[in-house]
N, C-alpha and C. Protein backbone atom coordinates (compact mmCIF):
# COMPACT_ATOMS: atom_id res chain seq x y z
N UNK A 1 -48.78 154.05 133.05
CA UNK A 1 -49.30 154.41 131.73
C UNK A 1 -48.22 155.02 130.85
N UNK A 2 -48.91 154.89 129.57
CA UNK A 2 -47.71 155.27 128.59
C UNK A 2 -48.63 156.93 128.10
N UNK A 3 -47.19 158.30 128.07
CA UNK A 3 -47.65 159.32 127.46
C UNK A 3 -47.95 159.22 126.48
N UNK A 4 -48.42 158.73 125.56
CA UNK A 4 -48.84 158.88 124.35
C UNK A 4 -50.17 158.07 123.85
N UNK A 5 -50.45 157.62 122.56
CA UNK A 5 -51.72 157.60 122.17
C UNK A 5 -51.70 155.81 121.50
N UNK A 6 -52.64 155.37 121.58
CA UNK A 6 -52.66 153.70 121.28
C UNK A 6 -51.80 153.57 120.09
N UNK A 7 -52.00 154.60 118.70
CA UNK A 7 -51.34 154.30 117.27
C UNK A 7 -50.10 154.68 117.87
N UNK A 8 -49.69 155.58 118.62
CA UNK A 8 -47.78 156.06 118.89
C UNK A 8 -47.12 154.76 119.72
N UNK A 9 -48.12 154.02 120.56
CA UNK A 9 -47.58 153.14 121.15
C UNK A 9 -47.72 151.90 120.73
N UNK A 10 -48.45 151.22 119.94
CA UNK A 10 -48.46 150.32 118.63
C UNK A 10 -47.40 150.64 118.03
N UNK A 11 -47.07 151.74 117.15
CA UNK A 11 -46.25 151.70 116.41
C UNK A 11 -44.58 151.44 116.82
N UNK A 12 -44.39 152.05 117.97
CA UNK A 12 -43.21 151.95 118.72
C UNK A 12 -42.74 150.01 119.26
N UNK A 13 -43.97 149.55 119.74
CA UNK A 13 -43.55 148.71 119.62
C UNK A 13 -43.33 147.52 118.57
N UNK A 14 -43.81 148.26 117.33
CA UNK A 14 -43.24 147.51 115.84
C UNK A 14 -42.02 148.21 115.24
N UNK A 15 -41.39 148.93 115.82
CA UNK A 15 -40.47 149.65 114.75
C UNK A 15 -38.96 149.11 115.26
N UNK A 16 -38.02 148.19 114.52
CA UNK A 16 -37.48 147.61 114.96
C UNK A 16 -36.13 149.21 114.54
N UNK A 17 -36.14 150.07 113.55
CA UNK A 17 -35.01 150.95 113.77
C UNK A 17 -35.00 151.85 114.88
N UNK A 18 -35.92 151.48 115.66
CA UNK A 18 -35.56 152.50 116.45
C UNK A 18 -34.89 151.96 118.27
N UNK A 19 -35.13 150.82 117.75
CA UNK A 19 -34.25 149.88 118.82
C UNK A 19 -32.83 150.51 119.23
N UNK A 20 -32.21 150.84 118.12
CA UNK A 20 -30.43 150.58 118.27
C UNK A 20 -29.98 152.02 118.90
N UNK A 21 -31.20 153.27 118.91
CA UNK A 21 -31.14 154.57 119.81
C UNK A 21 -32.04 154.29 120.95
N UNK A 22 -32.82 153.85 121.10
CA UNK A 22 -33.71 153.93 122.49
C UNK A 22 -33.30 153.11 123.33
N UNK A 23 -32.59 151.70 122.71
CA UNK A 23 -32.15 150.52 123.77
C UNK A 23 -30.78 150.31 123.58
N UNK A 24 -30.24 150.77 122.78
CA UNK A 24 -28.90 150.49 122.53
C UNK A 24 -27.92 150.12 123.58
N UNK A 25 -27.54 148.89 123.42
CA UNK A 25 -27.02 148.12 124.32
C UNK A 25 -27.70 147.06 125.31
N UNK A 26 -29.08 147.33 125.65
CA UNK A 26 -30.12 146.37 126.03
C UNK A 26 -30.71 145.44 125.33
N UNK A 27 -31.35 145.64 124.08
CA UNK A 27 -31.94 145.34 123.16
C UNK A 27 -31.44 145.01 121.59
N UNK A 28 -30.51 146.12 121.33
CA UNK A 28 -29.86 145.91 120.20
C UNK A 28 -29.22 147.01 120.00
N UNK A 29 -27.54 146.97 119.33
CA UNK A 29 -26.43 147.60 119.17
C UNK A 29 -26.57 148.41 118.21
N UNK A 30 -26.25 149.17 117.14
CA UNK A 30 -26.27 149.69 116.01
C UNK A 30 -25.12 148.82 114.99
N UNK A 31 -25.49 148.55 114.03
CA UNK A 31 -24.30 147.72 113.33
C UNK A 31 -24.01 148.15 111.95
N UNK A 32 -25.03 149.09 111.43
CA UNK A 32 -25.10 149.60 110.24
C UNK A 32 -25.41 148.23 109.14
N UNK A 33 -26.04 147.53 109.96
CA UNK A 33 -26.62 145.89 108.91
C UNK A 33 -27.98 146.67 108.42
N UNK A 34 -27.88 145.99 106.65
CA UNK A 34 -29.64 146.22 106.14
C UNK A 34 -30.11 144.89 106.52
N UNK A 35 -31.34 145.82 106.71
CA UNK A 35 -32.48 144.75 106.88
C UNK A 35 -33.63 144.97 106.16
N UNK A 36 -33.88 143.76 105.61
CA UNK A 36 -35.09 143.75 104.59
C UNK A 36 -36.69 143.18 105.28
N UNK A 37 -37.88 143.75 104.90
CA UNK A 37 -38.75 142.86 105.23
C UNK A 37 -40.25 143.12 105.11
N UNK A 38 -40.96 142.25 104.90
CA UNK A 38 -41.77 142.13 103.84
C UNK A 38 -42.78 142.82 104.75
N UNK A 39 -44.06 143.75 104.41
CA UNK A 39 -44.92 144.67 105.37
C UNK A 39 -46.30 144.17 104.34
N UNK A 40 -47.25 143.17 104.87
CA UNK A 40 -48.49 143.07 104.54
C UNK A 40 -49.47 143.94 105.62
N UNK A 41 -50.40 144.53 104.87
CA UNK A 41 -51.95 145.35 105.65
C UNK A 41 -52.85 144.03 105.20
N UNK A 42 -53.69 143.64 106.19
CA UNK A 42 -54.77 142.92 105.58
C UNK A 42 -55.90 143.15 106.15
N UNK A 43 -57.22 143.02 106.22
CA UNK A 43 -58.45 143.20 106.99
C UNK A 43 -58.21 143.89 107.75
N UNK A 44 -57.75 143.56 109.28
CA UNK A 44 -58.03 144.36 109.87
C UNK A 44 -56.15 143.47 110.74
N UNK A 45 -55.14 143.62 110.21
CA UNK A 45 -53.88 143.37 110.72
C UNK A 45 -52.94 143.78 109.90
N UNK A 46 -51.46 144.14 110.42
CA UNK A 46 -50.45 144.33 109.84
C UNK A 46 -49.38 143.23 110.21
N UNK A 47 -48.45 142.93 109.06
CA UNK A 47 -47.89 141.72 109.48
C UNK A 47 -46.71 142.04 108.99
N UNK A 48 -45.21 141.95 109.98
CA UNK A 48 -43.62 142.62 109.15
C UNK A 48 -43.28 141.17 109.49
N UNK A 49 -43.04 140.56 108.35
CA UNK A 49 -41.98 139.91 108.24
C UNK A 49 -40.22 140.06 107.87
N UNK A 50 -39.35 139.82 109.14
CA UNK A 50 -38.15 140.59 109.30
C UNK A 50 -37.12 139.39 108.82
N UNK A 51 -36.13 139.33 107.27
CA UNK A 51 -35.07 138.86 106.51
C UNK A 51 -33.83 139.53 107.41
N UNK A 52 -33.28 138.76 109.04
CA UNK A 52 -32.33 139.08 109.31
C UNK A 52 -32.59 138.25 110.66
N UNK A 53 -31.72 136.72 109.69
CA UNK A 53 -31.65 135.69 110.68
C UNK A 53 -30.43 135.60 111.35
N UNK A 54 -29.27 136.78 111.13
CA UNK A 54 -28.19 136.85 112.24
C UNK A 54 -28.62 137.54 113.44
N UNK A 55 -29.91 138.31 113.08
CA UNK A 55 -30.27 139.49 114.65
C UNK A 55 -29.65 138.57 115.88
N UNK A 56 -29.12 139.56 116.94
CA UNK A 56 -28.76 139.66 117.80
C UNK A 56 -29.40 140.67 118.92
N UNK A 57 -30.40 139.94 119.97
CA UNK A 57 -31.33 140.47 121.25
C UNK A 57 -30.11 140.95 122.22
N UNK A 58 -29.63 142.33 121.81
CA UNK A 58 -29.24 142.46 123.40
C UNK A 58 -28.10 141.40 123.85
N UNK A 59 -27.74 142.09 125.16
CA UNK A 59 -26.96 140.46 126.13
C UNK A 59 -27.98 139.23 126.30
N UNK A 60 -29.17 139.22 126.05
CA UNK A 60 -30.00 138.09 126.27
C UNK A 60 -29.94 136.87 124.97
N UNK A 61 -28.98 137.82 123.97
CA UNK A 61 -28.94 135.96 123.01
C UNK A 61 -27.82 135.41 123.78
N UNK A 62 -27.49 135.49 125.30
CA UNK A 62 -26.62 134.53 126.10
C UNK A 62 -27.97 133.45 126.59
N UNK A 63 -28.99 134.02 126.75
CA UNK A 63 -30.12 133.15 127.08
C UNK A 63 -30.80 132.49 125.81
N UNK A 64 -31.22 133.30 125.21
CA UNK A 64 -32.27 133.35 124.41
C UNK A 64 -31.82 132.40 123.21
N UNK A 65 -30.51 132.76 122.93
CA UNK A 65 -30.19 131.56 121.77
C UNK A 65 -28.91 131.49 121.62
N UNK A 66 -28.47 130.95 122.43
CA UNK A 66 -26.51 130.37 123.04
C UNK A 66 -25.82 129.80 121.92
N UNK A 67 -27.09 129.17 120.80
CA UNK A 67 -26.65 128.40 120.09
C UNK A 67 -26.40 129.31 118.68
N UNK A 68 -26.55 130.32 118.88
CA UNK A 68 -26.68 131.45 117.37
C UNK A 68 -27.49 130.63 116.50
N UNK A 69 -28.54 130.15 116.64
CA UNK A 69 -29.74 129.56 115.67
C UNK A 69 -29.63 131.11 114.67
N UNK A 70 -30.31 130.13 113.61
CA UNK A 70 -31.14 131.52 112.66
C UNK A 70 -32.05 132.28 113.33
N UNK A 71 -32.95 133.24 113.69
CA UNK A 71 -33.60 134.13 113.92
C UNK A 71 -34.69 134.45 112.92
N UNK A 72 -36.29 134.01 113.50
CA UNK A 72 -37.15 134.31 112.84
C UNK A 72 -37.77 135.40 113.11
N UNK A 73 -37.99 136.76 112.99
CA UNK A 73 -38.92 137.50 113.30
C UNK A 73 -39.81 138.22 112.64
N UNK A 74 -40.67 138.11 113.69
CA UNK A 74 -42.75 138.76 112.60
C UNK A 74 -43.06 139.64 113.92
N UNK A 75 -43.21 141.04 113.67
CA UNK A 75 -43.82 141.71 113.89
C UNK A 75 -45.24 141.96 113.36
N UNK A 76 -46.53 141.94 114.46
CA UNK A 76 -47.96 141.86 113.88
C UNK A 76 -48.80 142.48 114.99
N UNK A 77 -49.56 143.25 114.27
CA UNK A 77 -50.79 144.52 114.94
C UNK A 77 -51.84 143.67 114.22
N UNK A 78 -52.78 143.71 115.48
CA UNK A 78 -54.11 142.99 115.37
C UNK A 78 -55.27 144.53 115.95
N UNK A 79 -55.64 144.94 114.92
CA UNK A 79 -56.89 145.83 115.34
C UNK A 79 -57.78 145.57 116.69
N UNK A 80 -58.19 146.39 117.51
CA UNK A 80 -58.11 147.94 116.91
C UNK A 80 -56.54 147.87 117.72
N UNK A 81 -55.68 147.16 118.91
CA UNK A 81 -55.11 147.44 119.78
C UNK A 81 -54.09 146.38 120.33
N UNK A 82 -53.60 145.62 119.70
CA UNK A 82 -53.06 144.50 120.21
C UNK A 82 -51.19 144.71 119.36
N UNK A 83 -50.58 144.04 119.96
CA UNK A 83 -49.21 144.26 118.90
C UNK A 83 -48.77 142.58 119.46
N UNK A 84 -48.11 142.12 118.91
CA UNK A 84 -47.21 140.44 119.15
C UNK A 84 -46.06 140.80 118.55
N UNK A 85 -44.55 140.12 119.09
CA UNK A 85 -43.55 140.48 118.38
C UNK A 85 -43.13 139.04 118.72
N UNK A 86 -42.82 138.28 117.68
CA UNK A 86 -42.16 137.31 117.97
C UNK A 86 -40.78 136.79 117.35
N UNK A 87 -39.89 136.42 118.10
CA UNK A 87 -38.46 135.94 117.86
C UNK A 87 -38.38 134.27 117.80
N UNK A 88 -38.17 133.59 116.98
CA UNK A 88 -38.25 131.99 117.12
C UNK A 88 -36.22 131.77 116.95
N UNK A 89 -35.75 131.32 117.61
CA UNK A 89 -34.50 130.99 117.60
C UNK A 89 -34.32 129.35 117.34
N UNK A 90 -34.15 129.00 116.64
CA UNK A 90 -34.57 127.79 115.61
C UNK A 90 -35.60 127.10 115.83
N UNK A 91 -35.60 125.67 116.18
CA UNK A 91 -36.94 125.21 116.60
C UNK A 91 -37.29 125.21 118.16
N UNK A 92 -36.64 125.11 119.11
CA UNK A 92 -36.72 125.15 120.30
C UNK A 92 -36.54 126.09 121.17
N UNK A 93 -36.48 127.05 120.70
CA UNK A 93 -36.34 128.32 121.67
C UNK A 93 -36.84 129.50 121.07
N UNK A 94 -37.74 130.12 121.75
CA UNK A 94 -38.82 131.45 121.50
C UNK A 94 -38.84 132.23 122.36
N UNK A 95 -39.07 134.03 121.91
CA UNK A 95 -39.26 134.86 122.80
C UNK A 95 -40.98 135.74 122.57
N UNK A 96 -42.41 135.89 123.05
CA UNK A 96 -42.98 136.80 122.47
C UNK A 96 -43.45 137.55 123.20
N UNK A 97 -43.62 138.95 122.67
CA UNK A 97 -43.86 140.52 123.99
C UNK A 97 -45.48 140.43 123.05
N UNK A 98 -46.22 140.29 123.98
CA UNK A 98 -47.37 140.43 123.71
C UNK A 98 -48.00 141.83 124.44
N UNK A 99 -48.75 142.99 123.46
CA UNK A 99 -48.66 143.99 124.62
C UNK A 99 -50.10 144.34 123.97
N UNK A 100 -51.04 144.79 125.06
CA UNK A 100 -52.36 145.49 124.80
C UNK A 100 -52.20 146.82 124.65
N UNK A 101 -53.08 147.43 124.48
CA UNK A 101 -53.03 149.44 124.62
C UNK A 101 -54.68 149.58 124.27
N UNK A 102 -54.81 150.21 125.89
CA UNK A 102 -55.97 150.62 126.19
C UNK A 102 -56.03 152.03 126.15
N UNK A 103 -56.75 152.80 125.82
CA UNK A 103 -56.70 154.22 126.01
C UNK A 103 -56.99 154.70 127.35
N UNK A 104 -56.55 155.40 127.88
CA UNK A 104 -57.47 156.39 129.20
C UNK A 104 -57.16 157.81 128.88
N UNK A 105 -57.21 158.48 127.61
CA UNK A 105 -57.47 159.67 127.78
C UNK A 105 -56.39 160.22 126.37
N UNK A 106 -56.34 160.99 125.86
CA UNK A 106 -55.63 161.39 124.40
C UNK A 106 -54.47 161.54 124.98
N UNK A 107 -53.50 161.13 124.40
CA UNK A 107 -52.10 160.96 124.47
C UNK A 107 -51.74 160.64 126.30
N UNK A 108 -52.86 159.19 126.70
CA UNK A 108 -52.20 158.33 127.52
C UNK A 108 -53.07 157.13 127.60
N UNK A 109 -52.03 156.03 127.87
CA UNK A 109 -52.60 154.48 127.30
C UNK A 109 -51.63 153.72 128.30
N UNK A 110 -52.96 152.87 128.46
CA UNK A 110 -52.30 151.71 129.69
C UNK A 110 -51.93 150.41 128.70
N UNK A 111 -50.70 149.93 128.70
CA UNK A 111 -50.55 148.94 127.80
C UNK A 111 -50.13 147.80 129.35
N UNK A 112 -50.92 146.47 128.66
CA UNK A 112 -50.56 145.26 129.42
C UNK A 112 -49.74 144.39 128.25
N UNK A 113 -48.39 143.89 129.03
CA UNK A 113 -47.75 143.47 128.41
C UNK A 113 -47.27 141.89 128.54
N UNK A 114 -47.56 140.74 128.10
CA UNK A 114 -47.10 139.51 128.75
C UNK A 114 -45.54 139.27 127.58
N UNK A 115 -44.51 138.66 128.79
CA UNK A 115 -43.36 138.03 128.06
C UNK A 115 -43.99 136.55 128.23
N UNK A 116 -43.50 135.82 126.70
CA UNK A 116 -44.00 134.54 126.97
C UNK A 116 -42.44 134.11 126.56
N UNK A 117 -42.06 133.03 126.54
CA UNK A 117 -40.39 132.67 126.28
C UNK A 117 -40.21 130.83 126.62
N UNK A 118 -39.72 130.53 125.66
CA UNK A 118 -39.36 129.14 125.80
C UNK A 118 -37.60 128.88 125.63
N UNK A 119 -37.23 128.48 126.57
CA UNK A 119 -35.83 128.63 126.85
C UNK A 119 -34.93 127.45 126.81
N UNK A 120 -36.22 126.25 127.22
CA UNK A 120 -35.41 124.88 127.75
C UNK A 120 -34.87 125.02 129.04
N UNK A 121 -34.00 123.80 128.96
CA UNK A 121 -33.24 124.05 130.38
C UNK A 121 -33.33 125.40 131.10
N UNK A 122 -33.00 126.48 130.10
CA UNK A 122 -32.72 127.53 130.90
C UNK A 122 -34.52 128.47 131.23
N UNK A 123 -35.04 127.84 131.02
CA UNK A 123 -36.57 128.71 131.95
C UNK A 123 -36.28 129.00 133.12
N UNK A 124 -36.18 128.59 133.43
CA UNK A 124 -35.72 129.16 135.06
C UNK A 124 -34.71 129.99 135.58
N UNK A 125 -33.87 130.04 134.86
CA UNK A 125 -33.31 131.29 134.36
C UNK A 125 -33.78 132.74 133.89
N UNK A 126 -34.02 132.35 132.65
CA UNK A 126 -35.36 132.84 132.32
C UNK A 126 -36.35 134.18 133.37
N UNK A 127 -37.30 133.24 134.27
CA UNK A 127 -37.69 133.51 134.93
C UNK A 127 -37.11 134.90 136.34
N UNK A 128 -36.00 134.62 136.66
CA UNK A 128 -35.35 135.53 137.30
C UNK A 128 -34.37 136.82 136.69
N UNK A 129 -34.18 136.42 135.15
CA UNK A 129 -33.44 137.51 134.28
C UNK A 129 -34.21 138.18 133.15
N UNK A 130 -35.19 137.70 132.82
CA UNK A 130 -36.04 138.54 131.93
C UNK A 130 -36.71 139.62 132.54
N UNK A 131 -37.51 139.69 133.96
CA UNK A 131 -38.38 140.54 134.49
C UNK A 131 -37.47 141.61 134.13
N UNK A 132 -36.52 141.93 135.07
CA UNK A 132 -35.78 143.22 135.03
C UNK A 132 -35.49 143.98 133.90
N UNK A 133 -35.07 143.05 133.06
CA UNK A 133 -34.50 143.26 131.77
C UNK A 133 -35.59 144.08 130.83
N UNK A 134 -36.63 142.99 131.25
CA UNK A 134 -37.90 143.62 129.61
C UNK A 134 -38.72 145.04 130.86
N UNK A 135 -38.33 145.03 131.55
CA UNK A 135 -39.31 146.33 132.90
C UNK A 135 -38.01 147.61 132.37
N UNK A 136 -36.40 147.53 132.04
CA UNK A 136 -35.94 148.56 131.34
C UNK A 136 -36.33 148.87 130.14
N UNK A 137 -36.26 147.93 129.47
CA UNK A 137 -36.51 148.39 128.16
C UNK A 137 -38.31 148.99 127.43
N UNK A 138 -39.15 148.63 128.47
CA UNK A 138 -40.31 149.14 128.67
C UNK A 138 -40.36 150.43 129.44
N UNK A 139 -39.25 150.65 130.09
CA UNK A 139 -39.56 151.82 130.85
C UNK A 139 -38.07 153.10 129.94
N UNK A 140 -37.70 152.11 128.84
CA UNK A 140 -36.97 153.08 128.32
C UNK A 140 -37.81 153.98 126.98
N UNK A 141 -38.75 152.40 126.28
CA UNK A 141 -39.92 153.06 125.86
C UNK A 141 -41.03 153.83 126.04
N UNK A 142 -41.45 154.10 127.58
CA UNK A 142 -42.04 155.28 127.95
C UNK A 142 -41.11 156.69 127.90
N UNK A 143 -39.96 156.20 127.96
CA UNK A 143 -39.80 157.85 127.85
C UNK A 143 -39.18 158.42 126.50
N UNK A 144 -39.37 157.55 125.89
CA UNK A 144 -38.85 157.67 124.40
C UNK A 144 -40.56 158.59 123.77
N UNK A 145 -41.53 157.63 124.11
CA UNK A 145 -42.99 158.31 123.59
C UNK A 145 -43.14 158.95 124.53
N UNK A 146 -43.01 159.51 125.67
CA UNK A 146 -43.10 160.85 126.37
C UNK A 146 -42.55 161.45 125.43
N UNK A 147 -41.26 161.56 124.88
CA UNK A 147 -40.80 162.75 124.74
C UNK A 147 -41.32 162.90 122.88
N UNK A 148 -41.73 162.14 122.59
CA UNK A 148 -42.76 162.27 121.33
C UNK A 148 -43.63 163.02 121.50
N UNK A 149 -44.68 162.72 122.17
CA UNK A 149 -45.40 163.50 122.60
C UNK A 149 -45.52 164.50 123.13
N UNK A 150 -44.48 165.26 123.64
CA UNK A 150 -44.13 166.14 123.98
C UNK A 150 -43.91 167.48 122.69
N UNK A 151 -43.15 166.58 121.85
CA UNK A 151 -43.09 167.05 120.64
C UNK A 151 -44.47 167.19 119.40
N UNK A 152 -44.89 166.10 119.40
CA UNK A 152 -46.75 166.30 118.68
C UNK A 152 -47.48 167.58 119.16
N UNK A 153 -47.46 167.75 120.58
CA UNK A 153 -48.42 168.45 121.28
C UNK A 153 -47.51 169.89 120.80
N UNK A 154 -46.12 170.57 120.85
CA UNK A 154 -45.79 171.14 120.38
C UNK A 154 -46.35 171.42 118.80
N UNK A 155 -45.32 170.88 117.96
CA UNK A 155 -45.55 170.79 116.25
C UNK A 155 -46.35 170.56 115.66
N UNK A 156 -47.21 169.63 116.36
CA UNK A 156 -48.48 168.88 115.62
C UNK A 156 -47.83 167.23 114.76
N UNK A 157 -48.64 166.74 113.97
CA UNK A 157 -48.20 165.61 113.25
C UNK A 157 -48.05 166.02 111.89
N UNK A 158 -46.78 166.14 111.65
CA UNK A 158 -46.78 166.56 109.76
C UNK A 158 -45.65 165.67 110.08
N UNK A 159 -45.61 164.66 109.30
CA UNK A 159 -44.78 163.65 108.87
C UNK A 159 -44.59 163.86 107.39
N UNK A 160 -43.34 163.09 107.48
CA UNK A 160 -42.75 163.06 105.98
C UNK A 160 -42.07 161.94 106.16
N UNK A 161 -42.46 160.56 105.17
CA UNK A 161 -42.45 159.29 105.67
C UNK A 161 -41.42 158.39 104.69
N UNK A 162 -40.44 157.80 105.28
CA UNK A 162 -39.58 156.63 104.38
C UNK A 162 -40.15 155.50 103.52
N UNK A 163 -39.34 154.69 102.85
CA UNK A 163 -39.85 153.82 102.76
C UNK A 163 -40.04 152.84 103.94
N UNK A 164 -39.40 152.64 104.53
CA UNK A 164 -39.36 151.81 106.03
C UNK A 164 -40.22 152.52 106.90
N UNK A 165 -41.21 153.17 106.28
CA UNK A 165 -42.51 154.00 107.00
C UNK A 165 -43.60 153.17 107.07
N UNK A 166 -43.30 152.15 105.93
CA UNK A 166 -44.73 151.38 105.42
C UNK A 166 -45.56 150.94 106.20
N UNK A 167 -45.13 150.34 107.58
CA UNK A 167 -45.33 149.48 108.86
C UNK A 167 -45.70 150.95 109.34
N UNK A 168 -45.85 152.36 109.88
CA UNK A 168 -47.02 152.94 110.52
C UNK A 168 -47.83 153.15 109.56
N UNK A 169 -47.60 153.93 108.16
CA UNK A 169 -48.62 154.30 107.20
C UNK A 169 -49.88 153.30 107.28
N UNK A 170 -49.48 151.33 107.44
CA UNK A 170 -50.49 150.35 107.35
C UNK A 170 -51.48 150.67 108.61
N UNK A 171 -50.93 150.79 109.84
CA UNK A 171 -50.98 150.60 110.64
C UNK A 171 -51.95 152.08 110.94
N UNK A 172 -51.74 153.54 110.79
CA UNK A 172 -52.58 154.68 110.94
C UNK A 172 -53.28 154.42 109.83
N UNK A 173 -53.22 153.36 108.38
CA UNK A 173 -54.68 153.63 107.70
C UNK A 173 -56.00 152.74 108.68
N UNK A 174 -55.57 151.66 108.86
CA UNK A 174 -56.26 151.27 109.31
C UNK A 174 -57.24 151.33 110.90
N UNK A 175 -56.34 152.07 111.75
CA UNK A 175 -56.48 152.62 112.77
C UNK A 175 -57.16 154.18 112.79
N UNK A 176 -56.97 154.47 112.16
CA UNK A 176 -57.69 155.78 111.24
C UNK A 176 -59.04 155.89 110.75
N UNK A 177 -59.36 154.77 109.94
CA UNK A 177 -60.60 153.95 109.29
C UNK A 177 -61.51 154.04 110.73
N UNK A 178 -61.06 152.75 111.67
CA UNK A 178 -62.24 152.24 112.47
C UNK A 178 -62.30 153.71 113.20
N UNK A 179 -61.38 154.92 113.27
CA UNK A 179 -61.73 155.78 114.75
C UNK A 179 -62.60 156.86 113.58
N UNK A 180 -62.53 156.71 112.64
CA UNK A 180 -64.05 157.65 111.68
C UNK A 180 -65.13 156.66 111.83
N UNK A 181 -65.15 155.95 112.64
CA UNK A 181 -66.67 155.07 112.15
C UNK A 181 -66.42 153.85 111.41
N UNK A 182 -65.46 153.63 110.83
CA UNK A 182 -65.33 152.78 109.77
C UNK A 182 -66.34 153.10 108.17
N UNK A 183 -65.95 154.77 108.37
CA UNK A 183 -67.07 155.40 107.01
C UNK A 183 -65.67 155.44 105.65
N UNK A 184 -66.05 155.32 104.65
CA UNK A 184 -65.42 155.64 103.38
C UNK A 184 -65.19 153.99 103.00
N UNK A 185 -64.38 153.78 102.08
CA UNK A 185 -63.57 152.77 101.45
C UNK A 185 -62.82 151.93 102.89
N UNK A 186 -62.43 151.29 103.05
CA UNK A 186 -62.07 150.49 103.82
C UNK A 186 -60.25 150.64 103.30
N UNK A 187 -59.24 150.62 104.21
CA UNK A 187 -57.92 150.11 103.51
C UNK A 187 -57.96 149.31 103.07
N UNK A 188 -57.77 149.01 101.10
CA UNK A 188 -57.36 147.41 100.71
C UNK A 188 -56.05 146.80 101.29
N UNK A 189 -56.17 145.07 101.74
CA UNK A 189 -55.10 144.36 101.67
C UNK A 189 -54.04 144.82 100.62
N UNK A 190 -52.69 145.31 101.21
CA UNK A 190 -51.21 145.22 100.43
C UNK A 190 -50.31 145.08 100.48
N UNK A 191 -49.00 144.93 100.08
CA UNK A 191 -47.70 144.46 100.72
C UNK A 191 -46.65 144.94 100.03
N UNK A 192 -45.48 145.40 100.60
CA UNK A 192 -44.83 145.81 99.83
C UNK A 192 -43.36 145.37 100.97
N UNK A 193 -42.39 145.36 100.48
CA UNK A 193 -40.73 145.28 100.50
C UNK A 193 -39.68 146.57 101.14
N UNK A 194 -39.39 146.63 102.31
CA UNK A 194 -38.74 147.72 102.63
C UNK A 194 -37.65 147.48 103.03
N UNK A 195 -36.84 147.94 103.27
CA UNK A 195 -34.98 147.90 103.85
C UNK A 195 -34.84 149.21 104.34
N UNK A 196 -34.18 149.29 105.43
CA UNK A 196 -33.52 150.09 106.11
C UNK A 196 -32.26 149.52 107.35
N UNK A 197 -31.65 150.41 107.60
CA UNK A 197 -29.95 150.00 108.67
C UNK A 197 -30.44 149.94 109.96
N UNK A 198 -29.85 148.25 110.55
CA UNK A 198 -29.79 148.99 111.86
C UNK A 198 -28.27 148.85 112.57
């Protein structure tokens, strides 16, 4: 289980700046590159579309895309509990972390996570070098939201939020909404444009 709470662990696994300190060197380097990308709320989903088709996964674009294709990525939260992250490396090669988050108790959540990945030739590859790989970087994200939580339960939650905040703000209105009942105004559908370094 993960220490923390379904919205801390949703959000973590959409927040692509925080990759280049929690995984740095697994996942992704720090390069001081902007990245732009478009953050729709709609009904009941959030959808980041990510403008940074040089990204580079970690040592795994030796697998994942040998060929330095462009790089498509959409980060998307499906209410109340679901997250998809997907990487398309031109037309033939894909990576997606599909992860649930179940609650069992305030600030702890069992998330099930499937890697799905289309590699070509190299699936089978694949198969014997991804487990390990995505079981660190999942187990580097538990202790990243441990030690969040560690800190909430201290300070409490008073945030003071970026523009590159937009992706939790969507994400706690709406998650916020259904855990009152789904009483008041509903979040309207909106979208807006953010940039930040990674």
């Amino acid at each position: 289980p993960f220490e923390a709470d379904v919205t801390d662990c949703v959000e973590n696994f959409m927040d692509v700046p925080h990759t280049v300190y929690t995984h740095a060197g697994w996942f992704r380097s720090k390069s001081a590159k902007k990245v732009t990308a478009t953050v729709e709320r709609r009904e009941s989903e959030v959808l980041v579309t990510y403008d940074h088709s040089s990204d580079v996964i970690g040592f795994s674009h030796l697998l994942v895309n040998p060929r330095r294709e462009p790089v498509v990525h959409t980060d998307h939260f499906f209410m109340p509990n679901v997250t998809r992250v997907d990487y398309h490396f031109g037309s033939s090669r894909s990576f997606v972390i599909t992860s649930q988050c179940t609650p069992i108790r305030p600030m702890e959540t069992l998330v099930y996570t499937a890697i799905s990945y289309r590699l070509g030739v190299a699936n089978s590859l694949g198969r014997v070098l991804l487990p390990p790989y995505t079981r660190q970087v999942i187990r580097q994200d538990q202790d990243i939201l441990k030690n969040q939580s560690t800190s909430l339960r201290r300070y409490g939650r008073h945030f003071a939020n970026s523009e590159a905040d937009a992706i939790h703000v969507y994400i706690e209105s709406l998650r916020d909404h259904a855990l009152a009942g789904g009483t008041g105004p509903r979040p309207k559908p909106t979208r807006c444009e953010i940039e930040f370094h990674v």
